[in-house]
Every structure is written in C-alpha cells, then in structure tokens.
N, C-alpha and C. Protein backbone atom coordinates (compact mmCIF):
# COMPACT_ATOMS: atom_id res chain seq x y z
N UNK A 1 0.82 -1.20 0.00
CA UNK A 1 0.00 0.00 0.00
C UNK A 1 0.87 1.26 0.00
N UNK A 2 2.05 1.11 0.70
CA UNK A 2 2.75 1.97 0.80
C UNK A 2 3.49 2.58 -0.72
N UNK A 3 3.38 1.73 -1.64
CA UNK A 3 4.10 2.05 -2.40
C UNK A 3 2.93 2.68 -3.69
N UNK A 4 1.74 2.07 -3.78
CA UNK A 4 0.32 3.20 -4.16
C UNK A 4 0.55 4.28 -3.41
N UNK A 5 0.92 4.57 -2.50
CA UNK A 5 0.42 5.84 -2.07
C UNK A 5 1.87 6.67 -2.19
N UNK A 6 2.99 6.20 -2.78
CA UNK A 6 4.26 6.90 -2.85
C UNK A 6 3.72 7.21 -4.60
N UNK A 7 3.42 6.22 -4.85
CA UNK A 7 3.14 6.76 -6.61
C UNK A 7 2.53 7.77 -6.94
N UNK A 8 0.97 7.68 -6.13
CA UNK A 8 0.15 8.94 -5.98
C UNK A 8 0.69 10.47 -5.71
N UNK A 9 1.20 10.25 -4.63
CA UNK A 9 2.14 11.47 -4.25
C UNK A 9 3.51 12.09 -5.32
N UNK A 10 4.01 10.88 -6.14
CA UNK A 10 5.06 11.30 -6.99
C UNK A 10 4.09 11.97 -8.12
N UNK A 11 2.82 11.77 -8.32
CA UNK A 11 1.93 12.05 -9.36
C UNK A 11 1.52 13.53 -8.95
N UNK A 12 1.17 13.60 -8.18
CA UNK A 12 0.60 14.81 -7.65
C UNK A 12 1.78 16.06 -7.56
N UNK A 13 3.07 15.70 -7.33
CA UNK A 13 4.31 16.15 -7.02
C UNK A 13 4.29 17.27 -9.02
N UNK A 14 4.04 16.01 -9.37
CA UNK A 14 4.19 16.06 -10.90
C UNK A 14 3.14 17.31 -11.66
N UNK A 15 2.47 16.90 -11.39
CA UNK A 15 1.28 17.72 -11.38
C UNK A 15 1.33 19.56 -11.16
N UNK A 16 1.58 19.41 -9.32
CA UNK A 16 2.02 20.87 -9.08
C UNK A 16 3.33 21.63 -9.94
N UNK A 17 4.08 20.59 -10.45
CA UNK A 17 5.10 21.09 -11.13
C UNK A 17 4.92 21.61 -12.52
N UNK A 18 3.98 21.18 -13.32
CA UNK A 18 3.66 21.37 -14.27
C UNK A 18 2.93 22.63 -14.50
N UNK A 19 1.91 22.58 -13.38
CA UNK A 19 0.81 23.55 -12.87
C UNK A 19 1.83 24.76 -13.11
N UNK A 20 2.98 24.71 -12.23
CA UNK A 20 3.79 26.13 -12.04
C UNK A 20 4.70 26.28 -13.16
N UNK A 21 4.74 25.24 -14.00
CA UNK A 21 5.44 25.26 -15.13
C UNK A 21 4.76 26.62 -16.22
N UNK A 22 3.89 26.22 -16.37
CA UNK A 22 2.64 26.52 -17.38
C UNK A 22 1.99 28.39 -16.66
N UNK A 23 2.25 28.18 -15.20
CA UNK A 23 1.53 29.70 -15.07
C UNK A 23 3.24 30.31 -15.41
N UNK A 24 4.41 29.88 -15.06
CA UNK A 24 5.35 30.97 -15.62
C UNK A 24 5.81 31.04 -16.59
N UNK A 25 4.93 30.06 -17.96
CA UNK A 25 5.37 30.28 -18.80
C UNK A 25 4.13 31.48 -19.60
N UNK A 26 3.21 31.45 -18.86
CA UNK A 26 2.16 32.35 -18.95
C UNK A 26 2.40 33.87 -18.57
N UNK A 27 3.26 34.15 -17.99
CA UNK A 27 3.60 35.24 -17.30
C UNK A 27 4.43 35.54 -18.22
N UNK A 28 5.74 34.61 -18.16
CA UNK A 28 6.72 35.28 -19.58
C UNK A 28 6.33 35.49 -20.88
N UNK A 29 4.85 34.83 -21.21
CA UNK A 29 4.58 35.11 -22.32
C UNK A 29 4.05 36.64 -22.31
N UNK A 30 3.47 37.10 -21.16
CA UNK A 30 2.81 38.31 -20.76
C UNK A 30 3.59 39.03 -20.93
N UNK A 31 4.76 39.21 -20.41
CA UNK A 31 5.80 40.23 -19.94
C UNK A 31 6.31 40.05 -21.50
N UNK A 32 6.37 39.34 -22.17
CA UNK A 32 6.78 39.66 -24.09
C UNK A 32 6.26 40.34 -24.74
N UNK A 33 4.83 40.18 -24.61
CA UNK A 33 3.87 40.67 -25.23
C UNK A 33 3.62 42.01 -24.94
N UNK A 34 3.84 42.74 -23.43
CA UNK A 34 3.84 43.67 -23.00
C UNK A 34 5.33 44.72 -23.19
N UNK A 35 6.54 44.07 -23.66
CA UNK A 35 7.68 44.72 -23.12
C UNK A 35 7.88 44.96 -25.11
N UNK A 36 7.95 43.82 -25.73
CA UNK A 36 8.34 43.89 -27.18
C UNK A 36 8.44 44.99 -28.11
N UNK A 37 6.99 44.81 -28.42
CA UNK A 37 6.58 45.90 -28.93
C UNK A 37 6.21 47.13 -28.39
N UNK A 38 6.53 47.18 -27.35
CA UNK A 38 6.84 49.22 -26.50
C UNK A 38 8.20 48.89 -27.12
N UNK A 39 8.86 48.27 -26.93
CA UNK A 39 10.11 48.66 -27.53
C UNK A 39 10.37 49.15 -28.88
N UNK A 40 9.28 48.36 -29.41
CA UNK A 40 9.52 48.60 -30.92
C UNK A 40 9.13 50.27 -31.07
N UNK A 41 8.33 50.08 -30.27
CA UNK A 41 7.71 51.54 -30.88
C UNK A 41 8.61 52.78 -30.14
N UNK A 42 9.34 52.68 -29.49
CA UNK A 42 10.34 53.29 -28.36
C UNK A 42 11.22 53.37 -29.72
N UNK A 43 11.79 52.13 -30.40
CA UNK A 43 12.92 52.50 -31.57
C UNK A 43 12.60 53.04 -32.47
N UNK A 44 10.94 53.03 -32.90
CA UNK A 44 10.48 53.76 -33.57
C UNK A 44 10.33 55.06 -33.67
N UNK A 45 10.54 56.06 -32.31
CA UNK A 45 10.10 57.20 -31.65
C UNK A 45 11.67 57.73 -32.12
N UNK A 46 12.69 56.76 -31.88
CA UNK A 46 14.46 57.03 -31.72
C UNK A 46 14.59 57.28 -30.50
N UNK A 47 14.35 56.45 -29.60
CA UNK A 47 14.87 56.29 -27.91
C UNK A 47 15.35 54.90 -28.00
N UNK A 48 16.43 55.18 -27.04
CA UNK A 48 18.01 54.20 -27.24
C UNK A 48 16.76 53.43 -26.00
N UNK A 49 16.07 53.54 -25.33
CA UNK A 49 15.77 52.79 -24.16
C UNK A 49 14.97 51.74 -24.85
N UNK A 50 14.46 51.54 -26.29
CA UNK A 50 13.79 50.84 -26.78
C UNK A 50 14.25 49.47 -27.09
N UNK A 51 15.61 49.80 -27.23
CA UNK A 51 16.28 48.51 -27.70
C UNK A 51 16.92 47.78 -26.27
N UNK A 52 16.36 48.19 -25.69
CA UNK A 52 16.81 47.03 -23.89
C UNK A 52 15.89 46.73 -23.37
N UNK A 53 14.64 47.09 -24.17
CA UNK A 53 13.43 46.50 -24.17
C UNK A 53 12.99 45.24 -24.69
N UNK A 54 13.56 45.88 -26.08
CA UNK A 54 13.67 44.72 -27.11
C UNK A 54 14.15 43.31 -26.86
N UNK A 55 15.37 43.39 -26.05
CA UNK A 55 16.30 42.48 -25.88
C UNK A 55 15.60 41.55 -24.68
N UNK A 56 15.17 42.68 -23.83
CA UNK A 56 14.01 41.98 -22.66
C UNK A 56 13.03 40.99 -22.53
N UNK A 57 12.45 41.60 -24.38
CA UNK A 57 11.67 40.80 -25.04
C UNK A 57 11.85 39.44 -25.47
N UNK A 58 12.69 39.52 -26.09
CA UNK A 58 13.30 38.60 -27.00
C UNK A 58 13.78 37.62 -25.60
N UNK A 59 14.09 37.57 -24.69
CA UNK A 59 14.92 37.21 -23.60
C UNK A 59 13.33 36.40 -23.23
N UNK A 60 12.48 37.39 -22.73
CA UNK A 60 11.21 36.10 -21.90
C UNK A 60 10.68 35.86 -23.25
N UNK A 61 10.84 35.81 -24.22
CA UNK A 61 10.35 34.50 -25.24
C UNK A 61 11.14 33.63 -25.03
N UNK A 62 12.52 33.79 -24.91
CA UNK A 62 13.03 32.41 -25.15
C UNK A 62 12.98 31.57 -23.65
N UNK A 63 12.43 32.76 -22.55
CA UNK A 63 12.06 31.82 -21.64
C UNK A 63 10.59 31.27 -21.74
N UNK A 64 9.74 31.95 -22.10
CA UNK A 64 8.50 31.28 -22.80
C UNK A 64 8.65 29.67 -23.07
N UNK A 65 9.16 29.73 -24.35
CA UNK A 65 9.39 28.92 -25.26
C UNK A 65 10.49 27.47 -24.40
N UNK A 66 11.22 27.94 -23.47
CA UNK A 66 11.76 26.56 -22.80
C UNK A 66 10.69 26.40 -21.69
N UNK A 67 10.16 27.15 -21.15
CA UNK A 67 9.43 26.63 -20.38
C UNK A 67 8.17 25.93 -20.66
N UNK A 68 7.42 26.31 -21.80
CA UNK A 68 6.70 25.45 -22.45
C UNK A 68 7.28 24.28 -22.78
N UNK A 69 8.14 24.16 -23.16
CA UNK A 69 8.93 22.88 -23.32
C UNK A 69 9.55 21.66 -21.68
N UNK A 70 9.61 22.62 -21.13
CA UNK A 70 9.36 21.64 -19.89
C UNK A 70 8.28 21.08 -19.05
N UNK A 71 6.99 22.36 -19.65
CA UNK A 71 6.05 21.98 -19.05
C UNK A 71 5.59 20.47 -19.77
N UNK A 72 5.94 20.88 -21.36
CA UNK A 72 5.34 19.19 -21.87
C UNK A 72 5.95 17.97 -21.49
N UNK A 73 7.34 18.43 -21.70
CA UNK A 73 7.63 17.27 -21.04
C UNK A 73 7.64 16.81 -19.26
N UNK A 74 7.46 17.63 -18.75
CA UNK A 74 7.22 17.16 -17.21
C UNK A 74 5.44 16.68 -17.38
N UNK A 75 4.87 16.85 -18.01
CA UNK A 75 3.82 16.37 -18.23
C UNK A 75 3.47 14.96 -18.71
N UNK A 76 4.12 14.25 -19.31
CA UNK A 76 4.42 13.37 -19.23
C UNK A 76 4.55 12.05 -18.48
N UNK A 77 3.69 10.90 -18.32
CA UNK A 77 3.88 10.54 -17.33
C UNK A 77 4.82 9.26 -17.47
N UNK A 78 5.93 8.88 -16.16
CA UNK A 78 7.05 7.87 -15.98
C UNK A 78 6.70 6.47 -17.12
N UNK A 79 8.02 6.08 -18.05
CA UNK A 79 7.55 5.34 -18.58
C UNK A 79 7.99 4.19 -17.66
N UNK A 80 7.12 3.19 -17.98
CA UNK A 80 7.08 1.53 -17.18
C UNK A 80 8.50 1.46 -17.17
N UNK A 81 9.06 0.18 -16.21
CA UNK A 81 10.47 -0.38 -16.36
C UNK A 81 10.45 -1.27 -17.29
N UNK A 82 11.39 -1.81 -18.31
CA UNK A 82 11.43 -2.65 -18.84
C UNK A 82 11.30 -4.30 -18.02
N UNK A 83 10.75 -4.87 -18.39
CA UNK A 83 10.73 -6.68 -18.03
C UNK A 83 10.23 -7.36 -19.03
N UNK A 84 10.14 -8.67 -18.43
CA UNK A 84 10.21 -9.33 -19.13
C UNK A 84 9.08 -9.97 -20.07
N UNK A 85 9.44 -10.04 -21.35
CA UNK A 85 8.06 -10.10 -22.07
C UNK A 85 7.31 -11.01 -22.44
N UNK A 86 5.82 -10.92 -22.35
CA UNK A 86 4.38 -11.29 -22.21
C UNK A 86 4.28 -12.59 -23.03
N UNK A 87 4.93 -13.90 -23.32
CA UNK A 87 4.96 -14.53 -24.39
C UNK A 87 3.14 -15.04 -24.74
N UNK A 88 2.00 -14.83 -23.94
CA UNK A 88 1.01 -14.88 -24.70
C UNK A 88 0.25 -13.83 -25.33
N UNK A 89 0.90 -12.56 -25.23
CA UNK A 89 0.47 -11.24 -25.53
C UNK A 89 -0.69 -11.48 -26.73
N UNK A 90 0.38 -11.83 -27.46
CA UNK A 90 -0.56 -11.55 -28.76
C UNK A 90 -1.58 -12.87 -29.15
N UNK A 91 -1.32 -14.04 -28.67
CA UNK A 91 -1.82 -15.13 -28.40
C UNK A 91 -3.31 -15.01 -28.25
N UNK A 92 -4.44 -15.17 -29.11
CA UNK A 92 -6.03 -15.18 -29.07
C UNK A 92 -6.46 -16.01 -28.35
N UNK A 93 -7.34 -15.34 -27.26
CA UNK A 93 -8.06 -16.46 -26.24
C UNK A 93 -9.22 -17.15 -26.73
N UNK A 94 -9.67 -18.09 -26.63
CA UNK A 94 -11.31 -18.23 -27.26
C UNK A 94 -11.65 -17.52 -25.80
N UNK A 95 -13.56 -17.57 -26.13
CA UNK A 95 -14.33 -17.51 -24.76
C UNK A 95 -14.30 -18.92 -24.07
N UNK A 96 -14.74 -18.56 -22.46
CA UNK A 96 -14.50 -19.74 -22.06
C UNK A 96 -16.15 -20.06 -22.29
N UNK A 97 -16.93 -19.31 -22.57
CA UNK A 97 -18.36 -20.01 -22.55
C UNK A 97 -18.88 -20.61 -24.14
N UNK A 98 -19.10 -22.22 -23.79
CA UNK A 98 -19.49 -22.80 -25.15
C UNK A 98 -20.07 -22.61 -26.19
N UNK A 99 -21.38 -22.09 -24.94
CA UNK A 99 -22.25 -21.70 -26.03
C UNK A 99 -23.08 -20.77 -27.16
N UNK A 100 -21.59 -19.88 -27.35
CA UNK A 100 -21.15 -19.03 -28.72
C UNK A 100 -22.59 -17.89 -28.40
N UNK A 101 -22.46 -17.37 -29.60
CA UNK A 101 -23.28 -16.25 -29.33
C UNK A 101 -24.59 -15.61 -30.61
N UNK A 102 -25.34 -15.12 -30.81
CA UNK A 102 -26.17 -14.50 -32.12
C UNK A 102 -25.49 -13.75 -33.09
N UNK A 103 -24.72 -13.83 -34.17
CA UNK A 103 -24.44 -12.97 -35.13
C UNK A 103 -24.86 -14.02 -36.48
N UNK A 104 -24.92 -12.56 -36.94
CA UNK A 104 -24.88 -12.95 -38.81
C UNK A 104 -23.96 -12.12 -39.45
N UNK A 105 -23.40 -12.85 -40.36
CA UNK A 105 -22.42 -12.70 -41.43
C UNK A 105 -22.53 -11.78 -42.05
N UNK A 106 -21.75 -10.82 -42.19
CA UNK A 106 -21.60 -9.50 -42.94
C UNK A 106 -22.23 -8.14 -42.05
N UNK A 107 -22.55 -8.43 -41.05
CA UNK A 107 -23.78 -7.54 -40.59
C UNK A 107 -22.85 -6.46 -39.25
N UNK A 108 -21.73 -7.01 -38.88
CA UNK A 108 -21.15 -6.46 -38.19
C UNK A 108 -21.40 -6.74 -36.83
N UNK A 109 -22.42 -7.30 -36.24
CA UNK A 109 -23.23 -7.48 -34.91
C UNK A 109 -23.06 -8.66 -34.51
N UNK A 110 -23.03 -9.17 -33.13
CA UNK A 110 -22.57 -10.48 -32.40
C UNK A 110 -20.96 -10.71 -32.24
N UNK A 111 -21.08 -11.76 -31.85
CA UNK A 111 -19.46 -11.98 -31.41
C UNK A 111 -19.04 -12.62 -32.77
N UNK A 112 -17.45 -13.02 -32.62
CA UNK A 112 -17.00 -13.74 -34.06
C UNK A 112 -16.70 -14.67 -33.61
C-alpha cells in the first residue's frame, strides 16, 4: 500500500510542477507581449531605451518557449520499467463459454 500511495504522491508532485510550469510560462509570455513591442515603438520614436526593451523581449520569449517545453515534457507521465516479455500477448483467447453467441455474417453485430 505503501508504495500506491508513494506513486500517488510522486503524481501529484508532478502535477504541481507542471501547474507552475505553465503559469510561468504564462507570465513570460505576458511580460513579451507587453515589453516587445513598447520597444519597438520606443525604436520607432528614436529612444536608445527601446532597444533594452527589445532584448528583454526577445529574452522572456526564449524563456516562454523553454518553459513550455518543460512543461510538456514534465507532463508526461514515468515510462514503465522494462521486463520481461508477455509470451502470450498476442496469443487469441477463445471464450470460455461454449455456447457461442447471435451474429450474422456480414452484418457487423454479435461476437465472431
């Protein structure tokens, strides 16, 4: 039981991380959107302060843009461990009950 309830908790762990992934990549997208283009228009005006704006800009996109990228992948959930493999996997069971079931041929309906 102990180890359901360590999984749960690594899940949830996962979760909040993502959660905070995603609001600061929301924020840096804000602060781009807000800082960029004042700049532009600052270089546009001919104020030198426009272009350290710019750069500001350009700076929380590219934090944008990794942090979206961590959010997907922390999103993600743990892949299985490798072991050892299933030798009836693909192996077709019949039913165990004899006495089969109502279909007709071509019709798509009943069991096969």
């Amino acid at each position: 039981m102990s180890a359901l309830l360590a999984g749960l908790e690594d899940d949830e762990r996962r979760r909040r991380r993502v959660a905070i992934l995603w609001v600061a990549a929301f924020i840096t997208g804000a602060g781009t959107w807000l800082t960029a283009p004042f700049g532009v228009a600052l270089v546009a005006r001919g104020e030198a302060v426009g272009w350290a704006l710019i750069a500001a800009g350009v700076a929380l996109l590219a934090a944008t843009a990794i942090l979206v990228i961590l959010a997907r992948r922390a999103h993600r959930a743990p892949e299985s461990l490798p072991g050892r493999a299933n030798p009836r996997f693909d192996e077709p069971e019949p039913s165990p009950d004899p006495r089969g079931g109502y279909s007709m041929n071509g019709s798509m309906l009943g069991s096969r």
